[in-house]
N, C-alpha and C. Protein backbone atom coordinates (compact mmCIF):
# COMPACT_ATOMS: atom_id res chain seq x y z
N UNK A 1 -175.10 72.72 96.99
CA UNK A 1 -176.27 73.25 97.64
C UNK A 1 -177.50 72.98 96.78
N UNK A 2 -178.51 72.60 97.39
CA UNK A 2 -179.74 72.06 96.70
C UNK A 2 -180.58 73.49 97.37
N UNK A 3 -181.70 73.58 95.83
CA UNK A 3 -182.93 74.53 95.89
C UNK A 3 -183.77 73.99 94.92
N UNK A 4 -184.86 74.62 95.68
CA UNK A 4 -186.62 74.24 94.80
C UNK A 4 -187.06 75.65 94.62
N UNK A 5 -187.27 75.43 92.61
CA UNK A 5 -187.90 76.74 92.52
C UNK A 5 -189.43 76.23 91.88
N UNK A 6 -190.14 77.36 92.16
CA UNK A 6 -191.37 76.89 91.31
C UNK A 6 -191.94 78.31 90.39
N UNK A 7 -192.72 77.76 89.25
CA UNK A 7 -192.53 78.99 88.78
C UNK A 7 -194.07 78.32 88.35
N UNK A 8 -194.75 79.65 87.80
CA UNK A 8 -196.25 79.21 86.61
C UNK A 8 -195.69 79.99 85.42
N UNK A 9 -196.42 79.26 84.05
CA UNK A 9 -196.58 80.43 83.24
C UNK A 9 -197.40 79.64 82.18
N UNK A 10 -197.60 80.64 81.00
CA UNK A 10 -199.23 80.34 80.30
C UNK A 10 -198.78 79.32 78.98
N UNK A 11 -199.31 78.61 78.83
CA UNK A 11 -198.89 78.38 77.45
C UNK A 11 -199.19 79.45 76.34
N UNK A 12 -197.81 79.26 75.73
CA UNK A 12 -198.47 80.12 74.14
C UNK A 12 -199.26 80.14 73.04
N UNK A 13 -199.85 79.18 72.81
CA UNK A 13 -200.41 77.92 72.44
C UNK A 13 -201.33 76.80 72.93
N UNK A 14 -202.32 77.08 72.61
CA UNK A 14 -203.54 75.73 73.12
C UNK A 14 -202.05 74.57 73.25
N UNK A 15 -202.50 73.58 74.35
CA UNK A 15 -201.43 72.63 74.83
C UNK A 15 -202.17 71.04 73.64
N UNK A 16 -201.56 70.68 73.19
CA UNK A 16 -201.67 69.38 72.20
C UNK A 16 -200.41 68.57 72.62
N UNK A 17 -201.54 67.64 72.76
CA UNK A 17 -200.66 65.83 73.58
C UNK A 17 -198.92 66.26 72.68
N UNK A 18 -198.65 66.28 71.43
CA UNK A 18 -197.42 66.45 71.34
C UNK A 18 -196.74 67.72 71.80
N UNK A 19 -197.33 68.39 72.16
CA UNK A 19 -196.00 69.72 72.69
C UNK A 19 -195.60 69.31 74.44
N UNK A 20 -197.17 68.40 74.67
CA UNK A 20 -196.55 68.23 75.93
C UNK A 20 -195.75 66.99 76.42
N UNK A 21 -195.87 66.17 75.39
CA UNK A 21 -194.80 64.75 74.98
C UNK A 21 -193.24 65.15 75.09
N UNK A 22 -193.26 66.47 73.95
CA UNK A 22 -192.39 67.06 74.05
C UNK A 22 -191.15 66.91 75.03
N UNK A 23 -191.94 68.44 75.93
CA UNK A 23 -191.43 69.02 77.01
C UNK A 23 -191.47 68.04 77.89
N UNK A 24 -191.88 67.05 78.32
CA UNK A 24 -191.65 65.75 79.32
C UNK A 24 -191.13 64.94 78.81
N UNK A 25 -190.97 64.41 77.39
CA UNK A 25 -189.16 63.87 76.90
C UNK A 25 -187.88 64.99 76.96
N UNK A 26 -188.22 65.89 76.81
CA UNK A 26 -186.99 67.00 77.21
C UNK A 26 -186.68 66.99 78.70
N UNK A 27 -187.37 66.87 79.31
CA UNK A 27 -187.08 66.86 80.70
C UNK A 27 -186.04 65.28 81.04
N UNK A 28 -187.12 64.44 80.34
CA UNK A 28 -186.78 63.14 80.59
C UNK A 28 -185.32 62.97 80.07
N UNK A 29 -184.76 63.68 79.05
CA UNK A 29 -183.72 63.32 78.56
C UNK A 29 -182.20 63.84 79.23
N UNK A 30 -182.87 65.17 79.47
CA UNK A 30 -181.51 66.28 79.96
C UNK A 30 -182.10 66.68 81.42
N UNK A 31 -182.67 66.18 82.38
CA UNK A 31 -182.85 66.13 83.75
C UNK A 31 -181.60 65.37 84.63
N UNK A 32 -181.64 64.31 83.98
CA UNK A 32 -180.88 63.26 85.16
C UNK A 32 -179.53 63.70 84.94
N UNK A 33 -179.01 64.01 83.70
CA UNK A 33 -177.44 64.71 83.41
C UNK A 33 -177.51 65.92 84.27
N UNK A 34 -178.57 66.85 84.77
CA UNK A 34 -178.68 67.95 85.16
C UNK A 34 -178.68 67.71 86.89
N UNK A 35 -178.93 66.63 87.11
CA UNK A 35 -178.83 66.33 88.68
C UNK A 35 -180.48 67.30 89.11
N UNK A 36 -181.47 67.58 87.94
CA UNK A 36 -182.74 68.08 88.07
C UNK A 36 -183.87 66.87 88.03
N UNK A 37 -184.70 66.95 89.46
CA UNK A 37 -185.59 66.63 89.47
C UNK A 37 -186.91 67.30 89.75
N UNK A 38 -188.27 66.95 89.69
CA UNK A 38 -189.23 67.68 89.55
C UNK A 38 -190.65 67.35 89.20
N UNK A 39 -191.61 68.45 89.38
CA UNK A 39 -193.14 68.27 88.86
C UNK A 39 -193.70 68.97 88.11
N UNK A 40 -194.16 68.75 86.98
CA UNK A 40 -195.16 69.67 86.12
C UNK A 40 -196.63 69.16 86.17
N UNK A 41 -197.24 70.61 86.23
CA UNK A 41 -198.46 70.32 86.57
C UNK A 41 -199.23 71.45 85.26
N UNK A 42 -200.17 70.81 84.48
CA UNK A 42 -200.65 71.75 83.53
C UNK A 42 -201.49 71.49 83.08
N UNK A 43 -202.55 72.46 82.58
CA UNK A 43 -204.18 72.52 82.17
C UNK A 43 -204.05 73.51 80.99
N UNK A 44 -204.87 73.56 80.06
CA UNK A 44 -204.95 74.17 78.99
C UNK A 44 -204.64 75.89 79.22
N UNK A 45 -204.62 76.40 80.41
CA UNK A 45 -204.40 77.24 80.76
C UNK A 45 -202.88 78.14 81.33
N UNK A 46 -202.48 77.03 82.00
CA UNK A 46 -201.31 77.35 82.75
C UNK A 46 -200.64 75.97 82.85
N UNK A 47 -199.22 76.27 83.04
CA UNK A 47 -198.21 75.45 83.62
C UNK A 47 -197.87 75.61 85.08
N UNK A 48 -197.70 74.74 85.92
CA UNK A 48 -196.46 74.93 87.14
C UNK A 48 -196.02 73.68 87.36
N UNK A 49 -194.37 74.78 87.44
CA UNK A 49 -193.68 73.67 87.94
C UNK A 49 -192.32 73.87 88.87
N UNK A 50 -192.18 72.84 89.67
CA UNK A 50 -191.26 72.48 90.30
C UNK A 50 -190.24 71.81 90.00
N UNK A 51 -188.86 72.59 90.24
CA UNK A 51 -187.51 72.24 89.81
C UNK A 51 -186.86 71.64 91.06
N UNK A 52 -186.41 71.20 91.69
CA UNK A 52 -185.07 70.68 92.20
C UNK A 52 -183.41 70.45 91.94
N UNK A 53 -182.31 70.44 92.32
CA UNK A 53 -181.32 70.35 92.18
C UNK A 53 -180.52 71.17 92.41
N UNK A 54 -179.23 71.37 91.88
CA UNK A 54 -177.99 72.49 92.10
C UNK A 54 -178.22 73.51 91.75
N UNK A 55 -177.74 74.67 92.09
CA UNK A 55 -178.07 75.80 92.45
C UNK A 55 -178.07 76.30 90.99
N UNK A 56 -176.66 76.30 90.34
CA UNK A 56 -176.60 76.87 89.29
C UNK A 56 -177.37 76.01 88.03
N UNK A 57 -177.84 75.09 87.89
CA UNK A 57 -178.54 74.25 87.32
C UNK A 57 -179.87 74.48 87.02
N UNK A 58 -180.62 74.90 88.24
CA UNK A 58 -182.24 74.99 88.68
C UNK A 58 -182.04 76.11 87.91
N UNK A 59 -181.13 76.85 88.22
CA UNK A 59 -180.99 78.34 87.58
C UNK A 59 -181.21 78.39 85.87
N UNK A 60 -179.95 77.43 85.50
CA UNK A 60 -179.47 77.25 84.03
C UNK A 60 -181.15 76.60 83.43
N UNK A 61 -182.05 75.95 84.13
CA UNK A 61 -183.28 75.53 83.21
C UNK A 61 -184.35 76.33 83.75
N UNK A 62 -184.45 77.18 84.86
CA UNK A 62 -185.55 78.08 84.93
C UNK A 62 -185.40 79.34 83.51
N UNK A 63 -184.13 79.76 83.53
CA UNK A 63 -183.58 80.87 82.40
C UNK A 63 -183.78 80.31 80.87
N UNK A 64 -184.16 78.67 80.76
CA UNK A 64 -184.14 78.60 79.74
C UNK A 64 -185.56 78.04 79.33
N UNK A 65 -186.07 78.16 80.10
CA UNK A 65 -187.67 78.07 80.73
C UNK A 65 -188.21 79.66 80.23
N UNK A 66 -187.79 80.60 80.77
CA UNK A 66 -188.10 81.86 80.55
C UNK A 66 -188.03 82.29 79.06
N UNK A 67 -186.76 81.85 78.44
CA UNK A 67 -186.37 82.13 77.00
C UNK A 67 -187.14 81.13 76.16
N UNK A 68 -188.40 80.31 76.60
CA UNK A 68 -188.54 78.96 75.61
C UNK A 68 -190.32 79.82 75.28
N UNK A 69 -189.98 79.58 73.68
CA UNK A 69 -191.50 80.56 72.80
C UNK A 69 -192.72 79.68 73.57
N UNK A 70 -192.89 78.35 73.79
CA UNK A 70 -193.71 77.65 74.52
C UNK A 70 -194.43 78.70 75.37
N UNK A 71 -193.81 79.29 76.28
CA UNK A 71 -194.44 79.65 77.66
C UNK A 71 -194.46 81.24 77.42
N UNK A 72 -195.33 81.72 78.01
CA UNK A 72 -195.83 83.58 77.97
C UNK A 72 -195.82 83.61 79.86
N UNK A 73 -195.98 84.74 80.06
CA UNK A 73 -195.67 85.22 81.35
C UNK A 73 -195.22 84.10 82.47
N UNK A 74 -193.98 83.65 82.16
CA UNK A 74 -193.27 83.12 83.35
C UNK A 74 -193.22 84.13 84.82
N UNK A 75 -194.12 83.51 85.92
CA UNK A 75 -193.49 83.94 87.05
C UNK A 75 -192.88 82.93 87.99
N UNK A 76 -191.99 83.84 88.87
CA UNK A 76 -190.93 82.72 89.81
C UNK A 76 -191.96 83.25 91.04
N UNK A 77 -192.47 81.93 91.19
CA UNK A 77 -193.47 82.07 92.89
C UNK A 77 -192.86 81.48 94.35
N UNK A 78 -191.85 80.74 94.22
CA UNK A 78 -191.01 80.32 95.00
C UNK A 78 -189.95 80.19 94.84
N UNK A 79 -188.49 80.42 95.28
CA UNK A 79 -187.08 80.12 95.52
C UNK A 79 -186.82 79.74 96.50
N UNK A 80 -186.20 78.68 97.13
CA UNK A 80 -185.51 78.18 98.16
C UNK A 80 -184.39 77.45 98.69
N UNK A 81 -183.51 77.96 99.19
CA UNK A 81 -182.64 76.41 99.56
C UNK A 81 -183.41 75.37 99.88
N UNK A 82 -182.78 74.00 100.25
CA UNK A 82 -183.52 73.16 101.05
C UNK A 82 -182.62 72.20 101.28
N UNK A 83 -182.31 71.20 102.00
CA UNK A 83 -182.24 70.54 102.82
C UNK A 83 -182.38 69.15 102.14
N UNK A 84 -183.57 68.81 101.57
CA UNK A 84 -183.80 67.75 100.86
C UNK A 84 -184.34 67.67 99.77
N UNK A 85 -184.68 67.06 98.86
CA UNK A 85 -185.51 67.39 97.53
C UNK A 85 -186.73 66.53 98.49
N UNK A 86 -187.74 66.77 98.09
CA UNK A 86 -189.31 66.68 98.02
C UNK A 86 -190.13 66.15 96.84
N UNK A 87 -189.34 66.18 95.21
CA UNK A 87 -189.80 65.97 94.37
C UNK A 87 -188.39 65.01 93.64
N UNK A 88 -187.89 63.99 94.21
CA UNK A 88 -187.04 63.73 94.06
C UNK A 88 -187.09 61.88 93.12
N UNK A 89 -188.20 61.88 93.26
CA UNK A 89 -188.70 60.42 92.79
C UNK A 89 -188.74 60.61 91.32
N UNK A 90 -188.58 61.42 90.82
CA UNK A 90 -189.26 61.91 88.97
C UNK A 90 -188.35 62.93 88.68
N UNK A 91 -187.60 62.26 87.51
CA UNK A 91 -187.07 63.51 86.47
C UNK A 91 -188.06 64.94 85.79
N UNK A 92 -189.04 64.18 85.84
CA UNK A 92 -190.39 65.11 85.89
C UNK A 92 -191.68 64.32 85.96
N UNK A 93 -191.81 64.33 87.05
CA UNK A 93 -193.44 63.66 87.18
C UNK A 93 -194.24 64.60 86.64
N UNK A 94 -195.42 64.62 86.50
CA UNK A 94 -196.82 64.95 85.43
C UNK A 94 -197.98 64.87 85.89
N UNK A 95 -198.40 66.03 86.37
CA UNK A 95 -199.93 66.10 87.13
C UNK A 95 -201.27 66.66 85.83
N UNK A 96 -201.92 65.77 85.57
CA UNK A 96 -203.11 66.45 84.83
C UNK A 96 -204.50 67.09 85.32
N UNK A 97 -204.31 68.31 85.91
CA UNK A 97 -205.62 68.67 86.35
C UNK A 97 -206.69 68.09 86.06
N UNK A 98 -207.13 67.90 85.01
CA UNK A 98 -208.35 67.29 84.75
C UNK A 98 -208.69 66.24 85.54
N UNK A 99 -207.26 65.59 85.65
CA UNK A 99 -207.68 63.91 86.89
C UNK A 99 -207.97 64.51 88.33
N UNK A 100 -207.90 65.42 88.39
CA UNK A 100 -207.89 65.75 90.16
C UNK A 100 -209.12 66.51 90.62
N UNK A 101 -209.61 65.39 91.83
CA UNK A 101 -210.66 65.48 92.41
C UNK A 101 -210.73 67.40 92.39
N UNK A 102 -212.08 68.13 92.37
CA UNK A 102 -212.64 69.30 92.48
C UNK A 102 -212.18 69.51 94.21
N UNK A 103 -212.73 68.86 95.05
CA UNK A 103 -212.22 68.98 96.57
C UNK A 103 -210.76 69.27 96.79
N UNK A 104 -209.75 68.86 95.88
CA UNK A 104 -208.78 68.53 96.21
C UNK A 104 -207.87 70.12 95.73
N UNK A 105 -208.73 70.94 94.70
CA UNK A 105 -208.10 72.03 94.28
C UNK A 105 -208.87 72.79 95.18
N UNK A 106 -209.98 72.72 95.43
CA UNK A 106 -210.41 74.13 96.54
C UNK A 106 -209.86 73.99 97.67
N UNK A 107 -209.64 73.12 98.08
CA UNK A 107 -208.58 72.66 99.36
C UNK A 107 -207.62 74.26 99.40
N UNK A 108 -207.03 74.41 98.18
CA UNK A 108 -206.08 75.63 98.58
C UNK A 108 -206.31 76.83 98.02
N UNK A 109 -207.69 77.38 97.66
CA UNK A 109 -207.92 78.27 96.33
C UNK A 109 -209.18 78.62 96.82
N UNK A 110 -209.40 79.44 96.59
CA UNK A 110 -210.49 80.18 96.45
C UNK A 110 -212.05 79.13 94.99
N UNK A 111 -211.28 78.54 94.16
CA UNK A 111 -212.02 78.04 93.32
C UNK A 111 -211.22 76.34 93.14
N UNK A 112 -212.40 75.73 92.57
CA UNK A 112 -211.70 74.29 92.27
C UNK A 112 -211.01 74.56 90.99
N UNK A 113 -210.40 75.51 90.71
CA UNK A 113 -209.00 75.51 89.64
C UNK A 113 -207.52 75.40 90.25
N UNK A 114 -206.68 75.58 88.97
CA UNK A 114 -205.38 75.51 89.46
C UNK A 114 -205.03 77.18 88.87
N UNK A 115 -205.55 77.82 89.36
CA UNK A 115 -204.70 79.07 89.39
C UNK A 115 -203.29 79.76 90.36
N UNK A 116 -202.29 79.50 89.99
CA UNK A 116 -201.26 79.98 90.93
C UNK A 116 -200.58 81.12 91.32
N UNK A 117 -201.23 82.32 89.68
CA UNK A 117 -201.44 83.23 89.71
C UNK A 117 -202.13 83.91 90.42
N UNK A 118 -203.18 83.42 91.39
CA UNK A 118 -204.56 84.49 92.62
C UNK A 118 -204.01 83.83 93.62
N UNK A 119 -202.56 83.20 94.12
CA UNK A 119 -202.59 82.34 95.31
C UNK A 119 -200.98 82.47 95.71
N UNK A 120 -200.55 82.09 96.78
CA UNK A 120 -199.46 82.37 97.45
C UNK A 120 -198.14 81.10 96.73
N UNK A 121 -197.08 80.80 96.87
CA UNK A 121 -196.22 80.23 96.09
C UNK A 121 -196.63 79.29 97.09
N UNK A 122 -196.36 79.30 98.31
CA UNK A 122 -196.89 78.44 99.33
C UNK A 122 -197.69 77.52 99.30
N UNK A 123 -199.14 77.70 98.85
CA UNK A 123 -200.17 77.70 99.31
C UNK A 123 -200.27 76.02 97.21
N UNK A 124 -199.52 76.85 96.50
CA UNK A 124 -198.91 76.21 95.20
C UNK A 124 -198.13 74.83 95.43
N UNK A 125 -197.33 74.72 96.43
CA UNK A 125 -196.38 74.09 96.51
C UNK A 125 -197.03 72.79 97.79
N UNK A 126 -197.79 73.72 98.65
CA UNK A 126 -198.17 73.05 99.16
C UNK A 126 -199.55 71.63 98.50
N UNK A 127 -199.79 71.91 97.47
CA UNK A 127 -200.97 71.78 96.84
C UNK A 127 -200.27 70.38 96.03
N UNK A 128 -199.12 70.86 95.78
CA UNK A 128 -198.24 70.04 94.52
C UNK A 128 -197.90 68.84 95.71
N UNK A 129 -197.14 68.98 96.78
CA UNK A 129 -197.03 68.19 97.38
C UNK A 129 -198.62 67.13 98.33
N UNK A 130 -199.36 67.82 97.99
CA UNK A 130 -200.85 67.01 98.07
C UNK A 130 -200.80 66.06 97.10
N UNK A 131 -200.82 66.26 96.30
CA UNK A 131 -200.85 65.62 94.71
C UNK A 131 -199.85 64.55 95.00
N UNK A 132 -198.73 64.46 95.72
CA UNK A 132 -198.25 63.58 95.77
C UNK A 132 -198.26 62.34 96.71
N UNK A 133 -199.09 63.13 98.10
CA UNK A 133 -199.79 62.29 99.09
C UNK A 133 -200.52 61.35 98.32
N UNK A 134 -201.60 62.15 97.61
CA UNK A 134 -202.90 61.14 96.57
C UNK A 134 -202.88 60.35 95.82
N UNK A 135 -201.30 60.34 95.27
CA UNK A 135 -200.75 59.18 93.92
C UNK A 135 -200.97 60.04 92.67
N UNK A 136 -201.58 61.21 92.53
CA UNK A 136 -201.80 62.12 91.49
C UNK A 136 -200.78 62.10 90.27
N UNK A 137 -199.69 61.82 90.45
CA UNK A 137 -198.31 62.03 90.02
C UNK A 137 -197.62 60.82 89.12
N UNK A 138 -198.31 61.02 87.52
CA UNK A 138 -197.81 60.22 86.86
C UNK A 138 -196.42 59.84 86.79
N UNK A 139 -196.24 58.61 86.62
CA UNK A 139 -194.57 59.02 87.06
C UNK A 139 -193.30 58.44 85.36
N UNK A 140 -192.77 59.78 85.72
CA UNK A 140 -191.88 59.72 84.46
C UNK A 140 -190.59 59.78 85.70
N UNK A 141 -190.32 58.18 85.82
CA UNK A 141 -189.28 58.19 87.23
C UNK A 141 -187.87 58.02 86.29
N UNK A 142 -186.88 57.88 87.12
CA UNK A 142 -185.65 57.70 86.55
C UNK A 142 -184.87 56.92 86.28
């Protein structure tokens, strides 16, 4: 059984090109063994991201997502079965706010930020999958 979770949470830590090299070679390395695919999307402020894959899996790296000193207030804004993956092209593709048109974040927000915290998981997900209409979505493919 396949599910998409999405979660935000803050960095602990101002974000520097290596922590986030990091965490997108970590993905890159232990994703595809994980049958996990996905999107991270992050600004000096916040993270979100989208998981894909097996049930107990999405599970086993959201929990270890939660336990990782990196990140401060993890929330889970979406859980779902599904049907198909949606984010299925990228072990973790890589959205940099900064590249994305101002129009393109008020589109779902109250402000041209990426806050996912003042906004519906929905309204998040739906936004992420914009990003992928636009080509937004650096790709760390598989």
């Amino acid at each position: 059984m396949l599910v998409r979770c999405l979660y935000a949470s803050r960095p602990a830590k101002p974000l520097s090109v290596a922590v986030l090299d990091s965490i997108l070679e970590q993905s890159a390395r232990n994703n595809p063994r994980l049958g996990i695919t996905g999107l991270l999307c992050f600004t000096n402020k916040v993270f979100v991201q989208v998981i894909e894959g097996a049930r107990d899996e999405v599970c086993e790296v959201f929990n270890a997502i939660v336990r990782d000193d990196r990140h401060l207030q993890v929330r889970l804004l979406d859980f779902e079965e599904i049907s198909a993956r949606r984010f299925g092209n990228w072990t973790m593709g890589q959205v940099n706010i900064a590249d994305i048109s101002p129009a393109l974040l008020l589109k779902y927000s109250e402000k041209a930020e990426l806050d996912p915290f003042i906004c519906s998981g929905k309204a998040t997900l739906a936004r992420l999958e914009e990003f992928i209409v636009t080509g937004s979505i650096l790709s760390r493919a598989k």
